[in-house]
PDB file of N, CA and C in Angstrom:
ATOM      1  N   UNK A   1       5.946  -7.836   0.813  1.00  0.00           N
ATOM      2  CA  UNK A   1       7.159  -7.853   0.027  1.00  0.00           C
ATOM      3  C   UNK A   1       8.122  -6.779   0.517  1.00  0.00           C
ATOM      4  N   UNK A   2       7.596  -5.889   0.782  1.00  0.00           N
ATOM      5  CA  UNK A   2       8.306  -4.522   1.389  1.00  0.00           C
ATOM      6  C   UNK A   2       9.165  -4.922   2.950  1.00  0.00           C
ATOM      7  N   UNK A   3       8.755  -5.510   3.294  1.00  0.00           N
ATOM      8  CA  UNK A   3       9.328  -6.225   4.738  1.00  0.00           C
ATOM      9  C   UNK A   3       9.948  -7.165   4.324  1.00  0.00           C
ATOM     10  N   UNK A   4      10.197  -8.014   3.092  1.00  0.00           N
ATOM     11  CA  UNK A   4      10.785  -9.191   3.013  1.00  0.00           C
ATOM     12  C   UNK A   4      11.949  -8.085   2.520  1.00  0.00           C
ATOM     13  N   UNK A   5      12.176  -7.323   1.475  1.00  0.00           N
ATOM     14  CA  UNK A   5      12.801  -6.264   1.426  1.00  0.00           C
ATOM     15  C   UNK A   5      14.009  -5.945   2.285  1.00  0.00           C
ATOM     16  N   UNK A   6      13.544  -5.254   3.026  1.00  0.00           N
ATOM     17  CA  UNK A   6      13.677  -4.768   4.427  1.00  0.00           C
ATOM     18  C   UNK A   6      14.650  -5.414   5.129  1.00  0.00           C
ATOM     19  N   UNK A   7      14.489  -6.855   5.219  1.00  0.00           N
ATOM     20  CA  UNK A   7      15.310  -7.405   5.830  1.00  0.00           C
ATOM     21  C   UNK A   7      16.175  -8.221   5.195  1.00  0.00           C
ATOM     22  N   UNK A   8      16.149  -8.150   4.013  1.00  0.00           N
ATOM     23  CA  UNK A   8      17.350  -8.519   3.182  1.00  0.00           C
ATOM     24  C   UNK A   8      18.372  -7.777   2.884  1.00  0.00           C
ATOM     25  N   UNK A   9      17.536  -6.535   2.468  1.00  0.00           N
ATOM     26  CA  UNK A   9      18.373  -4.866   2.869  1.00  0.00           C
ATOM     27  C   UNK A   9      19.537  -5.089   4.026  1.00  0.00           C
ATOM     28  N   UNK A  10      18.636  -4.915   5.215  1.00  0.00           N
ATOM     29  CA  UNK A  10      19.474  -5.421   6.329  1.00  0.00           C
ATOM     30  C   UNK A  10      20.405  -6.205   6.561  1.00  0.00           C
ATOM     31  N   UNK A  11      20.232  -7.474   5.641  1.00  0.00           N
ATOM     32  CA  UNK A  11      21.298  -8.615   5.562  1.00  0.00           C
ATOM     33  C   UNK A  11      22.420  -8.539   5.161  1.00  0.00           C
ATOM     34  N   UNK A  12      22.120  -7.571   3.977  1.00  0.00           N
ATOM     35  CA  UNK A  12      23.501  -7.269   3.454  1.00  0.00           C
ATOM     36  C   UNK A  12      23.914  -6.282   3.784  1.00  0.00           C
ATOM     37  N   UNK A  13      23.754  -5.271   5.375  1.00  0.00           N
ATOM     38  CA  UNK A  13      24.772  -4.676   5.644  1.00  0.00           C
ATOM     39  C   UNK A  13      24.271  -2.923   5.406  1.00  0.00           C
ATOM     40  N   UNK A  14      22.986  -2.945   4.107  1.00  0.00           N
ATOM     41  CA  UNK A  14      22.708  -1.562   4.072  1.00  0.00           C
ATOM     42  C   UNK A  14      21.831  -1.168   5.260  1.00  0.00           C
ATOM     43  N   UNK A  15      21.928   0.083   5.660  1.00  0.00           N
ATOM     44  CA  UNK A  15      20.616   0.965   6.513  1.00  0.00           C
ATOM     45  C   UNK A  15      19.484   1.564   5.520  1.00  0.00           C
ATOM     46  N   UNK A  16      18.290   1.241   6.354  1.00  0.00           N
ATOM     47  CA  UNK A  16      17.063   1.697   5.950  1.00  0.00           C
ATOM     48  C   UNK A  16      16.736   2.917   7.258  1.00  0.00           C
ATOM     49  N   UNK A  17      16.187   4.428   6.664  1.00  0.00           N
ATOM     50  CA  UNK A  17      16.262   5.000   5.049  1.00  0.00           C
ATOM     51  C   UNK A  17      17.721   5.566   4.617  1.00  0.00           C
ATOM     52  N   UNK A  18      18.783   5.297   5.165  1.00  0.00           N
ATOM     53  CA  UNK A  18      20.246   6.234   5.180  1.00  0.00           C
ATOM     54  C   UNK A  18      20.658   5.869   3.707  1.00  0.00           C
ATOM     55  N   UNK A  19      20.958   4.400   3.398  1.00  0.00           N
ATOM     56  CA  UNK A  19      20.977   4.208   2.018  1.00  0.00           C
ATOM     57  C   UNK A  19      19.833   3.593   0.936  1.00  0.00           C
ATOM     58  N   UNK A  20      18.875   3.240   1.202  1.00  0.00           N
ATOM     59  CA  UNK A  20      17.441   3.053   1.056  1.00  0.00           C
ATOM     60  C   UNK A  20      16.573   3.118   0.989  1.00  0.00           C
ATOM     61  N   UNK A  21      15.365   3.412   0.760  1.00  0.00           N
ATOM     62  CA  UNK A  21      14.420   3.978   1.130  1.00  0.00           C
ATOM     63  C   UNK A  21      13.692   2.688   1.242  1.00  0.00           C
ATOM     64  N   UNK A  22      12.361   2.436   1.512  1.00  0.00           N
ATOM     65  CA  UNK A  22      11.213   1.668   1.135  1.00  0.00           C
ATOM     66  C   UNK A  22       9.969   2.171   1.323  1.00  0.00           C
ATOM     67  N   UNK A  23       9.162   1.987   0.845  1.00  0.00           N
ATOM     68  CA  UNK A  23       7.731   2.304   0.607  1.00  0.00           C
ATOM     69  C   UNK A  23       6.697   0.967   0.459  1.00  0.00           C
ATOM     70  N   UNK A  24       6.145   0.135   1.084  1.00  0.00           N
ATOM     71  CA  UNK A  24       5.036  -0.682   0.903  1.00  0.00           C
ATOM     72  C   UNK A  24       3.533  -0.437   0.473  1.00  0.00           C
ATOM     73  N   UNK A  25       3.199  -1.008   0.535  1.00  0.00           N
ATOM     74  CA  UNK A  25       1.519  -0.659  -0.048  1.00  0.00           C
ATOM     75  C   UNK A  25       0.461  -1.736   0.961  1.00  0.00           C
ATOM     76  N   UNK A  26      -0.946  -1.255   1.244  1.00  0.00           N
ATOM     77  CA  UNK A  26      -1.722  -2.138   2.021  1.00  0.00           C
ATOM     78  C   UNK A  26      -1.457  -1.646   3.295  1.00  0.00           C
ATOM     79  N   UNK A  27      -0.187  -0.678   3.622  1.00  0.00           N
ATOM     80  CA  UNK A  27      -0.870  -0.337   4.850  1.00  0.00           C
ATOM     81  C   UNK A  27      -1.073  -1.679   6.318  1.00  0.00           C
ATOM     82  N   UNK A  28      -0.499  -2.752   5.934  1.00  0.00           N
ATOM     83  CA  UNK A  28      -0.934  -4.155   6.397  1.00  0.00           C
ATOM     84  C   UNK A  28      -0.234  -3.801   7.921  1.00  0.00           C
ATOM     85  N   UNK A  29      -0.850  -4.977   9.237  1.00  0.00           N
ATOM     86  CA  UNK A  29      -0.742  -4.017  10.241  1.00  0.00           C
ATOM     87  C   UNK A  29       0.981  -4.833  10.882  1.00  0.00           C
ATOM     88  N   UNK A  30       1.416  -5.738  10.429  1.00  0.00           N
ATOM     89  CA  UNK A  30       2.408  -5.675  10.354  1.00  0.00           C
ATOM     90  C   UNK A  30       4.088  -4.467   9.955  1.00  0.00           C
ATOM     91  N   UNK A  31       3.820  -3.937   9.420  1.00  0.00           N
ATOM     92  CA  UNK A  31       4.604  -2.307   9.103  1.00  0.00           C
ATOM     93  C   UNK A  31       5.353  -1.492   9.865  1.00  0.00           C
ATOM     94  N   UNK A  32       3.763  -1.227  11.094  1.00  0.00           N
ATOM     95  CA  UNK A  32       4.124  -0.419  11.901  1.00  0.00           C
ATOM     96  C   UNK A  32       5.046  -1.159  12.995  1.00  0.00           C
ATOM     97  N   UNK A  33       5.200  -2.551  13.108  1.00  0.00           N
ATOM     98  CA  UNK A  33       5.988  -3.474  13.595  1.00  0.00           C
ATOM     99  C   UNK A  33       7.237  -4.027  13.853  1.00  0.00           C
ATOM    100  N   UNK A  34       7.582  -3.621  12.225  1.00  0.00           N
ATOM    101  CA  UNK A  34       8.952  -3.594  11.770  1.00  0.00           C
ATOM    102  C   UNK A  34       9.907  -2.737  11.712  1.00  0.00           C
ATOM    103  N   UNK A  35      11.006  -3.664  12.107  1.00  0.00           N
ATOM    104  CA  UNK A  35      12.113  -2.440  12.370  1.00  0.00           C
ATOM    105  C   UNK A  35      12.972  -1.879  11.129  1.00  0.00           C
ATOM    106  N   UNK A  36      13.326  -0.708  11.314  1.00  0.00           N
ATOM    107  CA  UNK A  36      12.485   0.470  11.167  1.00  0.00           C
ATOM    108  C   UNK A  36      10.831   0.215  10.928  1.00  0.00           C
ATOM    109  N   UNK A  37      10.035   0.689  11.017  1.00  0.00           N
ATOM    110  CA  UNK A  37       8.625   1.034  10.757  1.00  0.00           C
ATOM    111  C   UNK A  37       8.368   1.461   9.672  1.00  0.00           C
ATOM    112  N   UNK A  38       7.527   0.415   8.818  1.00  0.00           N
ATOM    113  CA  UNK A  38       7.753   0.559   7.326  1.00  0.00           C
ATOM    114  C   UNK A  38       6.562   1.702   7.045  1.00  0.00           C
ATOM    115  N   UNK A  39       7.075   2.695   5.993  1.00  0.00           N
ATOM    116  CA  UNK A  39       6.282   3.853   5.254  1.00  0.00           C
ATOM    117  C   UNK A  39       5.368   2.796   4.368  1.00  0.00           C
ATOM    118  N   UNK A  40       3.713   3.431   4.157  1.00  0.00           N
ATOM    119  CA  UNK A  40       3.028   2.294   3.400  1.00  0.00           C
ATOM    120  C   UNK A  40       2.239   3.410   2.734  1.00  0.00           C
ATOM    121  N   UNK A  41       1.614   3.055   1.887  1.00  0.00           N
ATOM    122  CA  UNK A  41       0.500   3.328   1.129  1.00  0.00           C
ATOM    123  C   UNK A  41      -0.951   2.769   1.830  1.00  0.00           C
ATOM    124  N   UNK A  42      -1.567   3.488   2.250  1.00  0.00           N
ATOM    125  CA  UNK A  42      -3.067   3.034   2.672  1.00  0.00           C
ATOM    126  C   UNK A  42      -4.166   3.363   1.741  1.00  0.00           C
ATOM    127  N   UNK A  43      -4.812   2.422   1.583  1.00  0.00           N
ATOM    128  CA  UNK A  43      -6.364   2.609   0.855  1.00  0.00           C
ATOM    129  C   UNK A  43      -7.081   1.835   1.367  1.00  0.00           C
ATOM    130  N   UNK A  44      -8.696   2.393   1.815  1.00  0.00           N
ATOM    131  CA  UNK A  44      -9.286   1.808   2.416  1.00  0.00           C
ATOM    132  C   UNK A  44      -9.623   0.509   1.917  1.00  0.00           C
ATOM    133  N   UNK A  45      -9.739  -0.981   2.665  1.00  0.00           N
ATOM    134  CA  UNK A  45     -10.474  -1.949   2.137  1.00  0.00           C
ATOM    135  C   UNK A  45     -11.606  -1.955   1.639  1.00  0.00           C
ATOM    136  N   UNK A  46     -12.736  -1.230   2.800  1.00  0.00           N
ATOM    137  CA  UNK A  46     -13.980  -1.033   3.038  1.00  0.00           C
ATOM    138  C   UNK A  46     -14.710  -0.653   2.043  1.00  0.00           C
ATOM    139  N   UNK A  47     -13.670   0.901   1.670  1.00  0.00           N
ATOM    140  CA  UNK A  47     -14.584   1.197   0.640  1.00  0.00           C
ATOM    141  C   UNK A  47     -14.053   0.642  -0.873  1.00  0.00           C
ATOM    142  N   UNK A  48     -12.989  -0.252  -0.762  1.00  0.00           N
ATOM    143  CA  UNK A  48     -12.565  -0.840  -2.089  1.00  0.00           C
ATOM    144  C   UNK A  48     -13.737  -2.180  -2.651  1.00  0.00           C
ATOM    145  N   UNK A  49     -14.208  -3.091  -1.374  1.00  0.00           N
ATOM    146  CA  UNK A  49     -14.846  -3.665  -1.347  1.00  0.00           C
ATOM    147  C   UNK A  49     -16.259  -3.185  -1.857  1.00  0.00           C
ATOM    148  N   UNK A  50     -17.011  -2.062  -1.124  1.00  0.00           N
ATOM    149  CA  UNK A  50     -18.502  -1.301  -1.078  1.00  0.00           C
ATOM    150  C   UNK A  50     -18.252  -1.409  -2.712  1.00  0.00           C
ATOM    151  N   UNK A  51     -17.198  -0.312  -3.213  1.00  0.00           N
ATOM    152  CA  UNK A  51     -17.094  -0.305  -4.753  1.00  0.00           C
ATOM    153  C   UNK A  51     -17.508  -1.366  -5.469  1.00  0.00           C
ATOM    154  N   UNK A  52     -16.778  -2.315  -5.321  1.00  0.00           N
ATOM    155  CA  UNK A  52     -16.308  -3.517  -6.209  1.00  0.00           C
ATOM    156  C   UNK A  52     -18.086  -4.132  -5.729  1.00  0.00           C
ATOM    157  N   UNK A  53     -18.685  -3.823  -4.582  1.00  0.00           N
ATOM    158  CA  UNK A  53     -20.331  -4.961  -4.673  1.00  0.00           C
ATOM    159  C   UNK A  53     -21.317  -4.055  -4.967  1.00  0.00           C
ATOM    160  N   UNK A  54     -21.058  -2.426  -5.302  1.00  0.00           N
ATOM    161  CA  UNK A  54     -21.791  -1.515  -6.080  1.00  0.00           C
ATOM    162  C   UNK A  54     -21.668  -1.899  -7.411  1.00  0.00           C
ATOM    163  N   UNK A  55     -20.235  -1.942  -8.324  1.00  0.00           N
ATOM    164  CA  UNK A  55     -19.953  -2.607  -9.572  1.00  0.00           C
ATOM    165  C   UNK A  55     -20.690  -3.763  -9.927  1.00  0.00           C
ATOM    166  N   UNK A  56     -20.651  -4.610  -9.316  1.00  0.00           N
ATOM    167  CA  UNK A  56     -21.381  -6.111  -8.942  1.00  0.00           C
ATOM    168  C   UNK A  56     -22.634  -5.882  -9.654  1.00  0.00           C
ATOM    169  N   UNK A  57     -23.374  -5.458  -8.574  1.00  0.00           N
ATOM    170  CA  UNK A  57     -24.878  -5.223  -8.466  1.00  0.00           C
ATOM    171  C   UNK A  57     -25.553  -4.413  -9.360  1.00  0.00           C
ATOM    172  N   UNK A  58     -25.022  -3.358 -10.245  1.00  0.00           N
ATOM    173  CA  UNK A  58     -24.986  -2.758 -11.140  1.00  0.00           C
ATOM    174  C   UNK A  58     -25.165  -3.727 -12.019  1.00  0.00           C
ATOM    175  N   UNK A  59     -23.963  -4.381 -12.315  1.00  0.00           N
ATOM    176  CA  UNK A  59     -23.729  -5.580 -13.614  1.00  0.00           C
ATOM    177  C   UNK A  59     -24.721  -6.519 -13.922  1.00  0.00           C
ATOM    178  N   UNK A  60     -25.228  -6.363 -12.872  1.00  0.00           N
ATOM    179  CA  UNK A  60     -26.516  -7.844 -12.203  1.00  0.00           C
ATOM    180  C   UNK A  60     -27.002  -7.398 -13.364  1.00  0.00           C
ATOM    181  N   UNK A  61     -27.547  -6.162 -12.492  1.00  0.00           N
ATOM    182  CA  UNK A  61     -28.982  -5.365 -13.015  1.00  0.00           C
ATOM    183  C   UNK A  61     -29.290  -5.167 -14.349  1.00  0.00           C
ATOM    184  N   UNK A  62     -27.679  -4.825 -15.289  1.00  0.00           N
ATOM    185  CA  UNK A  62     -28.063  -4.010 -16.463  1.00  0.00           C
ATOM    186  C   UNK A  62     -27.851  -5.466 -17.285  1.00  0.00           C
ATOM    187  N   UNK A  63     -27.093  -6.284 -16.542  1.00  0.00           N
ATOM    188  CA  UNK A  63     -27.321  -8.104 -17.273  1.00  0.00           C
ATOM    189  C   UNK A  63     -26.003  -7.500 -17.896  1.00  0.00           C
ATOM    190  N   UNK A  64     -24.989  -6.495 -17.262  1.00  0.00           N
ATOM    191  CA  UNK A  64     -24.199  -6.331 -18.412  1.00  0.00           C
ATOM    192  C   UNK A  64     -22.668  -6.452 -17.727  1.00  0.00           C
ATOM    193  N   UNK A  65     -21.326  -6.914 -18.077  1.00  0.00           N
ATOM    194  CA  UNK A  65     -20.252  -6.162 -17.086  1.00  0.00           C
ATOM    195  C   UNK A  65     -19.329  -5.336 -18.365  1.00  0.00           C
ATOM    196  N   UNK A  66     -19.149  -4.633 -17.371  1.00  0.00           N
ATOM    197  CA  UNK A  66     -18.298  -3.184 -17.474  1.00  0.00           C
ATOM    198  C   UNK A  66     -17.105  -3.601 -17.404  1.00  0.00           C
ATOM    199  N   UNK A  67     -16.333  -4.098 -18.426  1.00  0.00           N
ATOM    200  CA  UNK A  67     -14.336  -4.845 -18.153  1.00  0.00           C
ATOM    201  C   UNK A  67     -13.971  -3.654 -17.781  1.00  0.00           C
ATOM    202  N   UNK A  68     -14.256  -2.738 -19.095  1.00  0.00           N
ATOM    203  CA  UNK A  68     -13.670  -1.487 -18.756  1.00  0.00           C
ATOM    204  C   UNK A  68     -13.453  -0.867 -18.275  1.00  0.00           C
ATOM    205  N   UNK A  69     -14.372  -0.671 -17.073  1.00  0.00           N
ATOM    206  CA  UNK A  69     -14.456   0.231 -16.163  1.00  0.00           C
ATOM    207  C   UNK A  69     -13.795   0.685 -14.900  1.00  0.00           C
ATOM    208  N   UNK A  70     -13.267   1.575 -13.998  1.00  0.00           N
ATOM    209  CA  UNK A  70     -12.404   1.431 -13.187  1.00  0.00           C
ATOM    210  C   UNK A  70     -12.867   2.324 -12.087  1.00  0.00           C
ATOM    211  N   UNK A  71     -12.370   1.647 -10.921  1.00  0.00           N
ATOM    212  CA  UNK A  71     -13.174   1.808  -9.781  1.00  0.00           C
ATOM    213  C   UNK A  71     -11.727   2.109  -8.961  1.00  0.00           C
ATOM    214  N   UNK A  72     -12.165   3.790  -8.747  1.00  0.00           N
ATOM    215  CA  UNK A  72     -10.765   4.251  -7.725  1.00  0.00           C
ATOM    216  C   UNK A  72     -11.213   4.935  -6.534  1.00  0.00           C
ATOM    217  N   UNK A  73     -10.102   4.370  -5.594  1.00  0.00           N
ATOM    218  CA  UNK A  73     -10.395   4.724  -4.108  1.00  0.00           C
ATOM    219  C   UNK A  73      -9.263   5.599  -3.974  1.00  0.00           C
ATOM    220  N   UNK A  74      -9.219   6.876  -2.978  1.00  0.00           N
ATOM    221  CA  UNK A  74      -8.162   7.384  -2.800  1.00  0.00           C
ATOM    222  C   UNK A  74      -7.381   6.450  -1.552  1.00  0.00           C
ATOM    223  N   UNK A  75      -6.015   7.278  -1.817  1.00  0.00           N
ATOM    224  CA  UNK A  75      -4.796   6.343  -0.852  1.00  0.00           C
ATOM    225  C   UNK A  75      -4.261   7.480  -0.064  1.00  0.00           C
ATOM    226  N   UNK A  76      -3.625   7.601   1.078  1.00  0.00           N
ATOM    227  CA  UNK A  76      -2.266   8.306   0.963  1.00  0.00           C
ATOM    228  C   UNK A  76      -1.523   7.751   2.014  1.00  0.00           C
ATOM    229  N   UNK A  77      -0.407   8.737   1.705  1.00  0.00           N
ATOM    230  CA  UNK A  77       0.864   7.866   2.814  1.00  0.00           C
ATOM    231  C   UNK A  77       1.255   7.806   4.110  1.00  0.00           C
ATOM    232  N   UNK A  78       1.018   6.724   4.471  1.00  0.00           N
ATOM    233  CA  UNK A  78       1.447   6.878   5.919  1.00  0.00           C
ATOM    234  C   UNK A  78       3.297   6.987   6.720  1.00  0.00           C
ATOM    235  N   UNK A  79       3.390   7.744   6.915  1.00  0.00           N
ATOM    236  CA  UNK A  79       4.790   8.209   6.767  1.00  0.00           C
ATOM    237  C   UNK A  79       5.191   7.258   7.696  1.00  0.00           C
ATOM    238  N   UNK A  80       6.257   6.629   8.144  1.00  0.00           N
ATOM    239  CA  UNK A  80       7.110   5.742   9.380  1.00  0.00           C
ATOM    240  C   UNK A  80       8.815   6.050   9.401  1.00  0.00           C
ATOM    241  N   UNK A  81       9.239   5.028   9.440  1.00  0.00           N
ATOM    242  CA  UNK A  81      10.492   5.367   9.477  1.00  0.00           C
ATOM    243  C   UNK A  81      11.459   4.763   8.273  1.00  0.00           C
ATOM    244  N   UNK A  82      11.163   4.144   7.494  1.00  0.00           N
ATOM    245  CA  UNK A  82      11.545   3.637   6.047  1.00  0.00           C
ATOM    246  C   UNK A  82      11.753   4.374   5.288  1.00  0.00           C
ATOM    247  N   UNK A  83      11.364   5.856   5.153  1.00  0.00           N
ATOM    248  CA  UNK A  83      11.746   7.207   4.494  1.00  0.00           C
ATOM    249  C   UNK A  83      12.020   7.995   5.145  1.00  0.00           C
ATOM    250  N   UNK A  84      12.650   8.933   4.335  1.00  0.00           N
ATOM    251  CA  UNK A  84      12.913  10.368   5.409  1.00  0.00           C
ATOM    252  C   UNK A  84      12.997  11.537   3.774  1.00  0.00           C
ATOM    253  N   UNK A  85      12.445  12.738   4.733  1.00  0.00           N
ATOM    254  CA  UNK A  85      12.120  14.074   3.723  1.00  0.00           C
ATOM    255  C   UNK A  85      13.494  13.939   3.028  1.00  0.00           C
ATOM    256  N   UNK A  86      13.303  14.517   1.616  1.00  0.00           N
ATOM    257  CA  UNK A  86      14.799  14.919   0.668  1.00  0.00           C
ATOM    258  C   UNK A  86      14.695  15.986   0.807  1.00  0.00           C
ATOM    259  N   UNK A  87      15.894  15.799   1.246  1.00  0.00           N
ATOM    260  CA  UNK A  87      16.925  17.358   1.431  1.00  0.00           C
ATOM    261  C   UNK A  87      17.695  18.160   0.447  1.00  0.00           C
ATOM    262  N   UNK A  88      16.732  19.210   0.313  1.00  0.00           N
ATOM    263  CA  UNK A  88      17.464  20.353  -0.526  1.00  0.00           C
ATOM    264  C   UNK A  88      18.646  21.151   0.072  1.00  0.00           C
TER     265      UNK A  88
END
């Protein structure tokens, strides 16, 4: 969505980050592709997945599921060219 964004941004004439910013999420390997080079949010799949078939297997076990429960992976940002530092 951040790339569909991006180039609609573009369409109408604004610059990305001069009047814009964007930020995506997923990290997806398309990003680093796009012009400008979109800033993303990364979180691992791997271990989002491991989580989610630890949760699983747990649930099996206790015959029980946990709605409630929440299963967090850290993220952080991969900087590109879709942002730029604010200037004090």
């Amino acid at each position: 969505m951040a790339i569909g964004a991006l180039k609609a941004l573009q369409q109408h004439g604004l610059q990305v980050p001069d009047n814009v910013q964007i930020i995506g999420f997923d990290n997806v390997t398309f990003s680093q592709y796009s012009y400008p080079a979109l800033t993303t949010i990364h979180q691992s799949t791997d271990q989002l997945g491991e989580k989610a078939a630890e949760r699983l297997i747990q649930s099996m076990q206790e015959n029980h599921l946990d709605s409630n429960g929440r299963i967090v992976v850290p993220v952080h940002l991969v900087e590109r060219e879709t942002t730029q530092a604010w200037r004090v």
